[in-house]
N, C-alpha and C. Protein backbone atom coordinates (compact mmCIF):
# COMPACT_ATOMS: atom_id res chain seq x y z
N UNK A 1 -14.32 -29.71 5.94
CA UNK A 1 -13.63 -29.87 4.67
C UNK A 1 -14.61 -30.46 3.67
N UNK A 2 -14.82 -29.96 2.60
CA UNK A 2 -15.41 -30.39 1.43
C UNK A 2 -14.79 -31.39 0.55
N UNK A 3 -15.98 -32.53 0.31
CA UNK A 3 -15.31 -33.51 -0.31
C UNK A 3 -14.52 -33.53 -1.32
N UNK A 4 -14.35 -32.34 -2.05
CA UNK A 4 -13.71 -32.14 -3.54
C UNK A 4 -12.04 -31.28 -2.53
N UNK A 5 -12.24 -30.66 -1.92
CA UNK A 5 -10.96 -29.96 -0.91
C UNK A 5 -9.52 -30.15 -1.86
N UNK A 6 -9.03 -29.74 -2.14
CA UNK A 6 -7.68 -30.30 -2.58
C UNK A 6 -7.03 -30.50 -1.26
N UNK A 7 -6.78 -31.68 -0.79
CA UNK A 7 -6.07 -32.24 0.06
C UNK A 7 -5.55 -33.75 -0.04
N UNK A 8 -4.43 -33.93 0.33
CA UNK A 8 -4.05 -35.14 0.11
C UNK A 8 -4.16 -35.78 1.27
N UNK A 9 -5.29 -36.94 1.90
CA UNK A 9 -5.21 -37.13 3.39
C UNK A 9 -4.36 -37.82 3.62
N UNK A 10 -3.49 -38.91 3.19
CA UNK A 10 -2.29 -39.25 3.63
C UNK A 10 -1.21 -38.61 4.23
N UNK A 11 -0.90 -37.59 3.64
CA UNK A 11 0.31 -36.22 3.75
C UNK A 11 -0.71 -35.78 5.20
N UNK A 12 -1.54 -35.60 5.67
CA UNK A 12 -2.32 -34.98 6.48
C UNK A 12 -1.65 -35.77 7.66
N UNK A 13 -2.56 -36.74 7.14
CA UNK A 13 -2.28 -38.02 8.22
C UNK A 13 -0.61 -37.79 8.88
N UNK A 14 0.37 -38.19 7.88
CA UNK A 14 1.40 -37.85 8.24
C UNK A 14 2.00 -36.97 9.16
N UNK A 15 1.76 -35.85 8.82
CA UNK A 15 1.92 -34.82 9.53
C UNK A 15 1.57 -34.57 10.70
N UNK A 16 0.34 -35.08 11.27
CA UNK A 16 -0.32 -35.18 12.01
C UNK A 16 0.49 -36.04 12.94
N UNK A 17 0.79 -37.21 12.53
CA UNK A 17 1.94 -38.02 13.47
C UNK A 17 2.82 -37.73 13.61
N UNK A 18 3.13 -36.67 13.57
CA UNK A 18 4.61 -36.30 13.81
C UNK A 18 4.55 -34.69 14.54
N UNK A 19 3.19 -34.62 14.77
CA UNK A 19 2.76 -32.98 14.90
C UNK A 19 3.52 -33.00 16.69
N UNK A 20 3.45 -33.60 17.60
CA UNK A 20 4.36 -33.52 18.80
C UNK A 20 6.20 -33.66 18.63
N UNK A 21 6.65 -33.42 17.32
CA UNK A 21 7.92 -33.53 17.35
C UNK A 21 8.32 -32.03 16.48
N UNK A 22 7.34 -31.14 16.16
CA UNK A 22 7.58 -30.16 15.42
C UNK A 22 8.43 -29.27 15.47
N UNK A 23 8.66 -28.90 17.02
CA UNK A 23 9.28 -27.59 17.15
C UNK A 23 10.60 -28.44 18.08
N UNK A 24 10.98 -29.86 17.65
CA UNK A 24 12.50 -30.38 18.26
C UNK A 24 13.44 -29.79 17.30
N UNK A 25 14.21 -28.86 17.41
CA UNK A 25 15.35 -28.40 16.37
C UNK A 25 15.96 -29.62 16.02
N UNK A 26 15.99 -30.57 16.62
CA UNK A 26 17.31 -31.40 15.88
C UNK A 26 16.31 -33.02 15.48
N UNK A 27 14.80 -32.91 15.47
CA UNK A 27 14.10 -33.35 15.02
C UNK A 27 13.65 -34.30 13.63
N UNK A 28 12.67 -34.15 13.19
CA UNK A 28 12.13 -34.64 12.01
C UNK A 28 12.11 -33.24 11.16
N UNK A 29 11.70 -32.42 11.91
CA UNK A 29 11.66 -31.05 11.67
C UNK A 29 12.44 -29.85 11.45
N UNK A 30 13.66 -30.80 11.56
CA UNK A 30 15.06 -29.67 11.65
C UNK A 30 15.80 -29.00 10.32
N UNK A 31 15.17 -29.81 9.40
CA UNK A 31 15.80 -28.52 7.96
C UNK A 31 14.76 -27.30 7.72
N UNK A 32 13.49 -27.83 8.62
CA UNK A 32 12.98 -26.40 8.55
C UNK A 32 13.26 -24.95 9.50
N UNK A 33 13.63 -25.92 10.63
CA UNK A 33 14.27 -24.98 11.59
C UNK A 33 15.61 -24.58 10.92
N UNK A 34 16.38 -25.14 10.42
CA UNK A 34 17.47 -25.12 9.68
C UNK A 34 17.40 -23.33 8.52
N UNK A 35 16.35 -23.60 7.88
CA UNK A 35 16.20 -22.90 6.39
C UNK A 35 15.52 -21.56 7.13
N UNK A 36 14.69 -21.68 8.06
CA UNK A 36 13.89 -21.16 8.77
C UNK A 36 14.16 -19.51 8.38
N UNK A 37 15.83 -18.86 8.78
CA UNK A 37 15.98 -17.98 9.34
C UNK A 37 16.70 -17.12 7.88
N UNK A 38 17.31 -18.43 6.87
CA UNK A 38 17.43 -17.57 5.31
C UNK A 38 16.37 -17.24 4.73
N UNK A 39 14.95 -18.13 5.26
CA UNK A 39 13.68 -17.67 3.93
C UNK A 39 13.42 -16.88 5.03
N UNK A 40 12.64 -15.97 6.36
CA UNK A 40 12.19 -15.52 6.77
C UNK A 40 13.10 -13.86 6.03
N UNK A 41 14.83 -13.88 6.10
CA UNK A 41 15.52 -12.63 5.78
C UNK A 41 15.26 -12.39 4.15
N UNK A 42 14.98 -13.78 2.98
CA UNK A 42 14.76 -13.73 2.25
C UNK A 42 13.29 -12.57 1.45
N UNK A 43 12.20 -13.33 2.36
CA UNK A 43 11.07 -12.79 2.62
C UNK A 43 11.02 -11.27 2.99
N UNK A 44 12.13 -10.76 3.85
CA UNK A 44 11.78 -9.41 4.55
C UNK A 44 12.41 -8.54 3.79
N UNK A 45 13.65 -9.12 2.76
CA UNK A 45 14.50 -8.25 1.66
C UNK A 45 13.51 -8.05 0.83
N UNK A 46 12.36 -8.78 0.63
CA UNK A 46 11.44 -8.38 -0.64
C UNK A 46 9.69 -7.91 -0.62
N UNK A 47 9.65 -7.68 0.84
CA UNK A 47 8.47 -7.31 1.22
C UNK A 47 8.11 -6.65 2.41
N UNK A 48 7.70 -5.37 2.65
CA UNK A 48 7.40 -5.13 3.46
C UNK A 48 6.35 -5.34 4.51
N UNK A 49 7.04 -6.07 5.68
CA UNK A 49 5.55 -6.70 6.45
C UNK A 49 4.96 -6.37 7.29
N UNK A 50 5.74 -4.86 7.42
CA UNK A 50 4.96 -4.00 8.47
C UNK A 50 3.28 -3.61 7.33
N UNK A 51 3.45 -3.39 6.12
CA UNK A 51 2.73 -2.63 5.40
C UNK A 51 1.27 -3.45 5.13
N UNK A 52 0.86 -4.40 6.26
CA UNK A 52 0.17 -4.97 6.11
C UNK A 52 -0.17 -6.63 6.59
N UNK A 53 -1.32 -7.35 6.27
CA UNK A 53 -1.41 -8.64 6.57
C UNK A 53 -0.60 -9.42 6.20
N UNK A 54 -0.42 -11.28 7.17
CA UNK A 54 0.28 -11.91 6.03
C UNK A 54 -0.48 -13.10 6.42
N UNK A 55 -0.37 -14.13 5.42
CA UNK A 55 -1.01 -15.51 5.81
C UNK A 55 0.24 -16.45 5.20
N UNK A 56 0.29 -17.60 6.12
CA UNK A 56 1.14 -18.19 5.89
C UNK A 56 0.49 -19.54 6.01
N UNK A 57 0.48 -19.77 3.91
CA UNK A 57 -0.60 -21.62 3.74
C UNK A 57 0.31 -22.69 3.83
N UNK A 58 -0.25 -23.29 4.54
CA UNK A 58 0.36 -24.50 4.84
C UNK A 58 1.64 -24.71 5.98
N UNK A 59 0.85 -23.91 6.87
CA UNK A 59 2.04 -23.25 7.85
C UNK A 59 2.29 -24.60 9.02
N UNK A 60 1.82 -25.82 9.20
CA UNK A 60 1.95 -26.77 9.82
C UNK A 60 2.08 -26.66 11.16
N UNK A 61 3.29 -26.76 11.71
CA UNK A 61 3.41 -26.60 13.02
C UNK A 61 4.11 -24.78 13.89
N UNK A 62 4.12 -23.64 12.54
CA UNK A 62 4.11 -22.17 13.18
C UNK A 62 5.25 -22.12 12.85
N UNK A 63 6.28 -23.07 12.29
CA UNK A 63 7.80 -22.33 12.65
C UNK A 63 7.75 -21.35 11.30
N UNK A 64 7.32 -20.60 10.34
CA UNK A 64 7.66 -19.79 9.56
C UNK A 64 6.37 -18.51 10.07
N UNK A 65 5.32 -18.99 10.74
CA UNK A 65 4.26 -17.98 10.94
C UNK A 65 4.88 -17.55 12.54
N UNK A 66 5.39 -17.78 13.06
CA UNK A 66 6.07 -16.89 14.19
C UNK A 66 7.06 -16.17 13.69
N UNK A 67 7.48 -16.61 12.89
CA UNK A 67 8.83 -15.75 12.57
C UNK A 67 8.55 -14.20 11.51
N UNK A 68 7.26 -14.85 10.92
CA UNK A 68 6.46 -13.44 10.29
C UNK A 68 5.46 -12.38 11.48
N UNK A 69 5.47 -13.25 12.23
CA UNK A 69 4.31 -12.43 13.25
C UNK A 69 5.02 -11.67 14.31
N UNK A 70 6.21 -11.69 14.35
CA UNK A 70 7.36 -10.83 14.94
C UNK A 70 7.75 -9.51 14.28
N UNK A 71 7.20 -9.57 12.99
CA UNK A 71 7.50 -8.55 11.70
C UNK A 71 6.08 -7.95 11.36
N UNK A 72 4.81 -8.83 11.25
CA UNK A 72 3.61 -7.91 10.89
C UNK A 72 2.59 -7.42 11.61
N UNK A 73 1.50 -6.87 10.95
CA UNK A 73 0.63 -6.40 11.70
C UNK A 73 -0.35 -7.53 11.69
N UNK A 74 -0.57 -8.04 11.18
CA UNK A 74 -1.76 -9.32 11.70
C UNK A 74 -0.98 -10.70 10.89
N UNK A 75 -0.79 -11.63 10.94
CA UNK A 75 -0.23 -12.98 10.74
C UNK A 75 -1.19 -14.17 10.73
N UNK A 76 -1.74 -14.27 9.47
CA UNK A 76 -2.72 -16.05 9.94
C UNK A 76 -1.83 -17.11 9.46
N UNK A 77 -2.26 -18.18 10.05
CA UNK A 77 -1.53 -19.47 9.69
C UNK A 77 -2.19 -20.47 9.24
N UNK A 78 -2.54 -21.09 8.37
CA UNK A 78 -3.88 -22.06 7.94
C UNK A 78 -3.16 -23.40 7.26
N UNK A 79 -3.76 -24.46 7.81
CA UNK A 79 -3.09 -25.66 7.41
C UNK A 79 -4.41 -26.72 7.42
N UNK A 80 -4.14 -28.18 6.96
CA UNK A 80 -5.13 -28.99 7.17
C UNK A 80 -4.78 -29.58 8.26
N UNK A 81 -3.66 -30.08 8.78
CA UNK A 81 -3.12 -30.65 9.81
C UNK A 81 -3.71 -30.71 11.01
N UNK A 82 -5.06 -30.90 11.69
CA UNK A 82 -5.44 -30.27 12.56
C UNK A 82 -4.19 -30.72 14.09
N UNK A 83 -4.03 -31.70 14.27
CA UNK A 83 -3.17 -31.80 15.29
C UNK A 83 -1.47 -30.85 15.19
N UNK A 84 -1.05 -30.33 13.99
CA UNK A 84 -0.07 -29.71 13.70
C UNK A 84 -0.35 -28.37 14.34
N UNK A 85 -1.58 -27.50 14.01
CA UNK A 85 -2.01 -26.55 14.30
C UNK A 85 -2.00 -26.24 15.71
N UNK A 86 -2.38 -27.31 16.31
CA UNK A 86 -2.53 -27.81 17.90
C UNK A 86 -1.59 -27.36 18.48
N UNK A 87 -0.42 -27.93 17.74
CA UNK A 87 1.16 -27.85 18.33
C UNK A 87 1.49 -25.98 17.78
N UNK A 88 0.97 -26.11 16.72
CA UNK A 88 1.30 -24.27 16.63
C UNK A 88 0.84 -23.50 17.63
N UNK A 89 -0.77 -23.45 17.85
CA UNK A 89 -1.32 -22.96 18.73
C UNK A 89 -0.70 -22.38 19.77
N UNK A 90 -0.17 -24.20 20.40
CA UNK A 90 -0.04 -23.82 21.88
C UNK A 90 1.71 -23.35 21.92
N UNK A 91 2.54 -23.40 20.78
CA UNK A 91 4.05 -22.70 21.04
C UNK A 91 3.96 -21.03 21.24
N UNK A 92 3.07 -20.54 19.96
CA UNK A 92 2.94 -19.49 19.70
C UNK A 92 1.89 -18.68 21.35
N UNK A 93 1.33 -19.92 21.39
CA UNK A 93 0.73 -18.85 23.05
C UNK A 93 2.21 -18.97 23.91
N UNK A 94 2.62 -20.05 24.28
CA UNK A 94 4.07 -20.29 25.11
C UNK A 94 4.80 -18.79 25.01
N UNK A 95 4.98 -18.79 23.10
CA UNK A 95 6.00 -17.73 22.76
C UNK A 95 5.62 -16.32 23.09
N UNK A 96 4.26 -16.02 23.49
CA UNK A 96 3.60 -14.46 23.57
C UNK A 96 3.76 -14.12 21.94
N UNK A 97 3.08 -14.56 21.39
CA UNK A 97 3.04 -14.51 19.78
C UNK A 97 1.46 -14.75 19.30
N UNK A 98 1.58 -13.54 18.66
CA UNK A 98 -0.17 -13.23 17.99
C UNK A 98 -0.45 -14.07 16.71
N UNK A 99 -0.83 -15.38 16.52
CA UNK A 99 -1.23 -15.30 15.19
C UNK A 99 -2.85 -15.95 15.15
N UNK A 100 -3.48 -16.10 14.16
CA UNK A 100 -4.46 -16.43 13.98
C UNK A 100 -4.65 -17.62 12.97
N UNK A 101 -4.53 -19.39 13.68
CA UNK A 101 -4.65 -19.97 12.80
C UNK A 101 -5.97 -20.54 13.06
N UNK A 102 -6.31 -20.90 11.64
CA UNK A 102 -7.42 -22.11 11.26
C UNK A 102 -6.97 -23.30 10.49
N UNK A 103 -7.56 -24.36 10.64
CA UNK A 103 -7.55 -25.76 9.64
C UNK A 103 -8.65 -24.82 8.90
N UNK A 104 -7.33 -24.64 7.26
CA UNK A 104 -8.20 -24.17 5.98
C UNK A 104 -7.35 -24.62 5.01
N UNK A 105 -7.81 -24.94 3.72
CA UNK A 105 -7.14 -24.90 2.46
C UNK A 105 -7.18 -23.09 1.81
N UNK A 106 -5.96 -22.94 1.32
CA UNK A 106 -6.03 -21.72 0.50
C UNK A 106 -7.20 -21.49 -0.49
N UNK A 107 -7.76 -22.54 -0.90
CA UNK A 107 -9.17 -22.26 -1.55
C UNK A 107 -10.25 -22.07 -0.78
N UNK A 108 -10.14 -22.49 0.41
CA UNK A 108 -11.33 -22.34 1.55
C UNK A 108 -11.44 -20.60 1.57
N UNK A 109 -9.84 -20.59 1.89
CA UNK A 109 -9.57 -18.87 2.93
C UNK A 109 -10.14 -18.10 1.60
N UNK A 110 -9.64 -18.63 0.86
CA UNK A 110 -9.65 -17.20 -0.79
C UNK A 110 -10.69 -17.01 -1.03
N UNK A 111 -12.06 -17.75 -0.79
CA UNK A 111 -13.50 -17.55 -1.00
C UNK A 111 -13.76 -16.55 0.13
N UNK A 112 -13.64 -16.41 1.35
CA UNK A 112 -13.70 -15.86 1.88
C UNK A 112 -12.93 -14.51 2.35
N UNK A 113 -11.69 -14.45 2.10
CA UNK A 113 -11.16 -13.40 2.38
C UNK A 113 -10.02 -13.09 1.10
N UNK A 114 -10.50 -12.65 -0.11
CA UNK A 114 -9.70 -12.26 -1.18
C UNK A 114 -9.30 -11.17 -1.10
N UNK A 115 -8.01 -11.04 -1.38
CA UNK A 115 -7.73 -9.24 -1.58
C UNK A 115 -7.09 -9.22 -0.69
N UNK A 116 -6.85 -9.53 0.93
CA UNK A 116 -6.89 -9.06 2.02
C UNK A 116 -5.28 -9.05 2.45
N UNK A 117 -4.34 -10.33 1.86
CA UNK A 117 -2.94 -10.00 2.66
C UNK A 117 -1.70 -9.44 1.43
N UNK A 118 -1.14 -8.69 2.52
CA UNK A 118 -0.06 -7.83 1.87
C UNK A 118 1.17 -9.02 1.29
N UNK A 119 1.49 -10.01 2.04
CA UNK A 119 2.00 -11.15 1.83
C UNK A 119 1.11 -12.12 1.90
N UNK A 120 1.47 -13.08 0.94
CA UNK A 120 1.15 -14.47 1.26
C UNK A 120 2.46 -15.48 0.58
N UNK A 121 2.28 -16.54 1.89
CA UNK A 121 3.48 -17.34 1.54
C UNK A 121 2.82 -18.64 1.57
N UNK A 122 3.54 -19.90 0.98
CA UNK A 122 2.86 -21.30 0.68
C UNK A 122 4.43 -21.67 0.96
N UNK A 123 5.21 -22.34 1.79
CA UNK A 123 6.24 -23.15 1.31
C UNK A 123 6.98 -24.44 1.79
N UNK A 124 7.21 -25.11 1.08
CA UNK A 124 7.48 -26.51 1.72
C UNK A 124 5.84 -27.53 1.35
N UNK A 125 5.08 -26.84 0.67
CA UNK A 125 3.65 -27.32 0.54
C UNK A 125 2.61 -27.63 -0.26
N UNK A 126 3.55 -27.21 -1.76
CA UNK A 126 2.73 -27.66 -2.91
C UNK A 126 2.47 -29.25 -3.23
N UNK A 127 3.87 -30.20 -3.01
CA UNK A 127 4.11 -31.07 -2.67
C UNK A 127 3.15 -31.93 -2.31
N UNK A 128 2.32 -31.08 -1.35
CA UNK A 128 1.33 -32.51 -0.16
C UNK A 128 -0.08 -31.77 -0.98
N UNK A 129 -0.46 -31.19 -2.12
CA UNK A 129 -1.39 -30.93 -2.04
C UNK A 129 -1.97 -32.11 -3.25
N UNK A 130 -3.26 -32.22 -3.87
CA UNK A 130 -3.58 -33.18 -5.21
C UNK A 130 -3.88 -32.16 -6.02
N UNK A 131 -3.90 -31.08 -6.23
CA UNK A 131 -3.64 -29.96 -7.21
C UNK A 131 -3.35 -28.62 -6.94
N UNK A 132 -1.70 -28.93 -7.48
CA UNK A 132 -0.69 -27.64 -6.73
C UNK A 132 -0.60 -26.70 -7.84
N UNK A 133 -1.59 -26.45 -8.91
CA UNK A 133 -1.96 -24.71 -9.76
C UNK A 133 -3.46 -24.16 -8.88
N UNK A 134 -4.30 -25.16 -8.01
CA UNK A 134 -5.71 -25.04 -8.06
C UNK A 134 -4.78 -24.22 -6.12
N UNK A 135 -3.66 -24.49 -5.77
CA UNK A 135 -3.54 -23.70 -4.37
C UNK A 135 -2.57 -22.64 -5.06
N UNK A 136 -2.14 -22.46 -6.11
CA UNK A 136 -1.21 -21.27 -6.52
C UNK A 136 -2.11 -20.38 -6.96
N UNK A 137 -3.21 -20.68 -7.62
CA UNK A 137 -4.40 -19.53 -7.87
C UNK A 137 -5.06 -18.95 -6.68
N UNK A 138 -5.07 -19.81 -5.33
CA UNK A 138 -5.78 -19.47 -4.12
C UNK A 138 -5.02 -18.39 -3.43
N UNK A 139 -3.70 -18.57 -3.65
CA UNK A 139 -3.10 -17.57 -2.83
C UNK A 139 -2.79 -16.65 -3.57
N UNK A 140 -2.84 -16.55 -4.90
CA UNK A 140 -2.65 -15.41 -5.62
C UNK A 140 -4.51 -14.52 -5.37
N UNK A 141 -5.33 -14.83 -5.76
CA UNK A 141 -6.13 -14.52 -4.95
C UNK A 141 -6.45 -14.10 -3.25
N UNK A 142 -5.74 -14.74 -2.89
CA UNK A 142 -5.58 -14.02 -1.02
C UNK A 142 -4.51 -12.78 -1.14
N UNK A 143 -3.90 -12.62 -2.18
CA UNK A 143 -3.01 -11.45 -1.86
C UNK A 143 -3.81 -10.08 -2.68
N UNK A 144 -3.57 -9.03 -1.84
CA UNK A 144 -4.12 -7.46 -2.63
C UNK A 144 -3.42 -7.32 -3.33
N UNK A 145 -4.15 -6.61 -4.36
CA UNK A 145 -3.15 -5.83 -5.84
C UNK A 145 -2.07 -5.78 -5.30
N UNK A 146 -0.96 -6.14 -6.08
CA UNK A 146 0.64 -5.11 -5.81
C UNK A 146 1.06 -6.16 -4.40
N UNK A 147 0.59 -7.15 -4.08
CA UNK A 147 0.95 -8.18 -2.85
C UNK A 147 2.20 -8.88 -3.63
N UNK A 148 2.50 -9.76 -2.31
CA UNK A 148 3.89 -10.04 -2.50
C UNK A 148 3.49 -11.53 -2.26
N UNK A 149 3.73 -12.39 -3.13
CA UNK A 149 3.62 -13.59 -3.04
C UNK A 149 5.02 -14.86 -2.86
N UNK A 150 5.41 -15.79 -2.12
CA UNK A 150 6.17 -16.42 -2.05
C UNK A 150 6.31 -17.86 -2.07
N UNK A 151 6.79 -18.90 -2.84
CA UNK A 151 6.68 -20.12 -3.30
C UNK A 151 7.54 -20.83 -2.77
């Protein structure tokens, strides 16, 4: 991570302590499991995710990047959280579920792979960032012409 990174390490930190309670439905974590299954139908009424990649920023502990990687052809998940990721990792192997995460900021990934997903989603995550236009430009940048972006 680069010292300028838009990241807030507190919110990191946070997260991070709580990254072994992620996937308890009735948890710390449970209005996301909760919302989980209206934004995923939300998402699929307005984008097609067979028709391509998706990345999902700020995907923490997988519960919205499994639920896309059941629907697309390739699925990344990128967060700062490194112990959150941990816990994604190892559900999504548990689950027989393909995704591909890294500890990245959406400005990291967008230097490197612009253009590339058919979706990109950020949500629940502007919040924890220290400049939430400098990650709305990143993922508008990670999505190809005519991509489908979600907030």
């Amino acid at each position: 991570m680069q010292p300028e990174a838009n990241v807030d390490l507190p919110e990191i930190e946070k997260f991070d302590a709580l990254a072994h309670r992620w996937w308890d439905p009735n948890g710390d974590f449970k209005p996301l499991h909760d919302i989980n299954p209206a934004r995923l139908q939300y998402i699929r009424q307005r984008s097609d995710l067979n028709a391509g990649s998706t990345v999902d920023v700020g995907c923490g502990g997988g519960i919205l990047s499994e639920s896309l990687a059941q629907h697309c052809s390739e699925t990344v998940g990128i967060d700062m959280a490194g112990k959150a990721l941990g816990v994604a990792k190892l559900h999504a192997l548990e689950a027989g579920v393909s995704i591909d995460y890294h500890e990245s900021t959406a400005e990291e990934l967008a230097a490197i792979r612009p253009g590339e997903f058919k979706t990109v989603t950020c949500m629940e995550m502007l919040e924890h960032v220290t400049a939430y236009a400098d990650t709305v430009a990143a993922c508008a940048t990670l999505a190809q012409p005519g991509g489908d972006l979600f907030f």
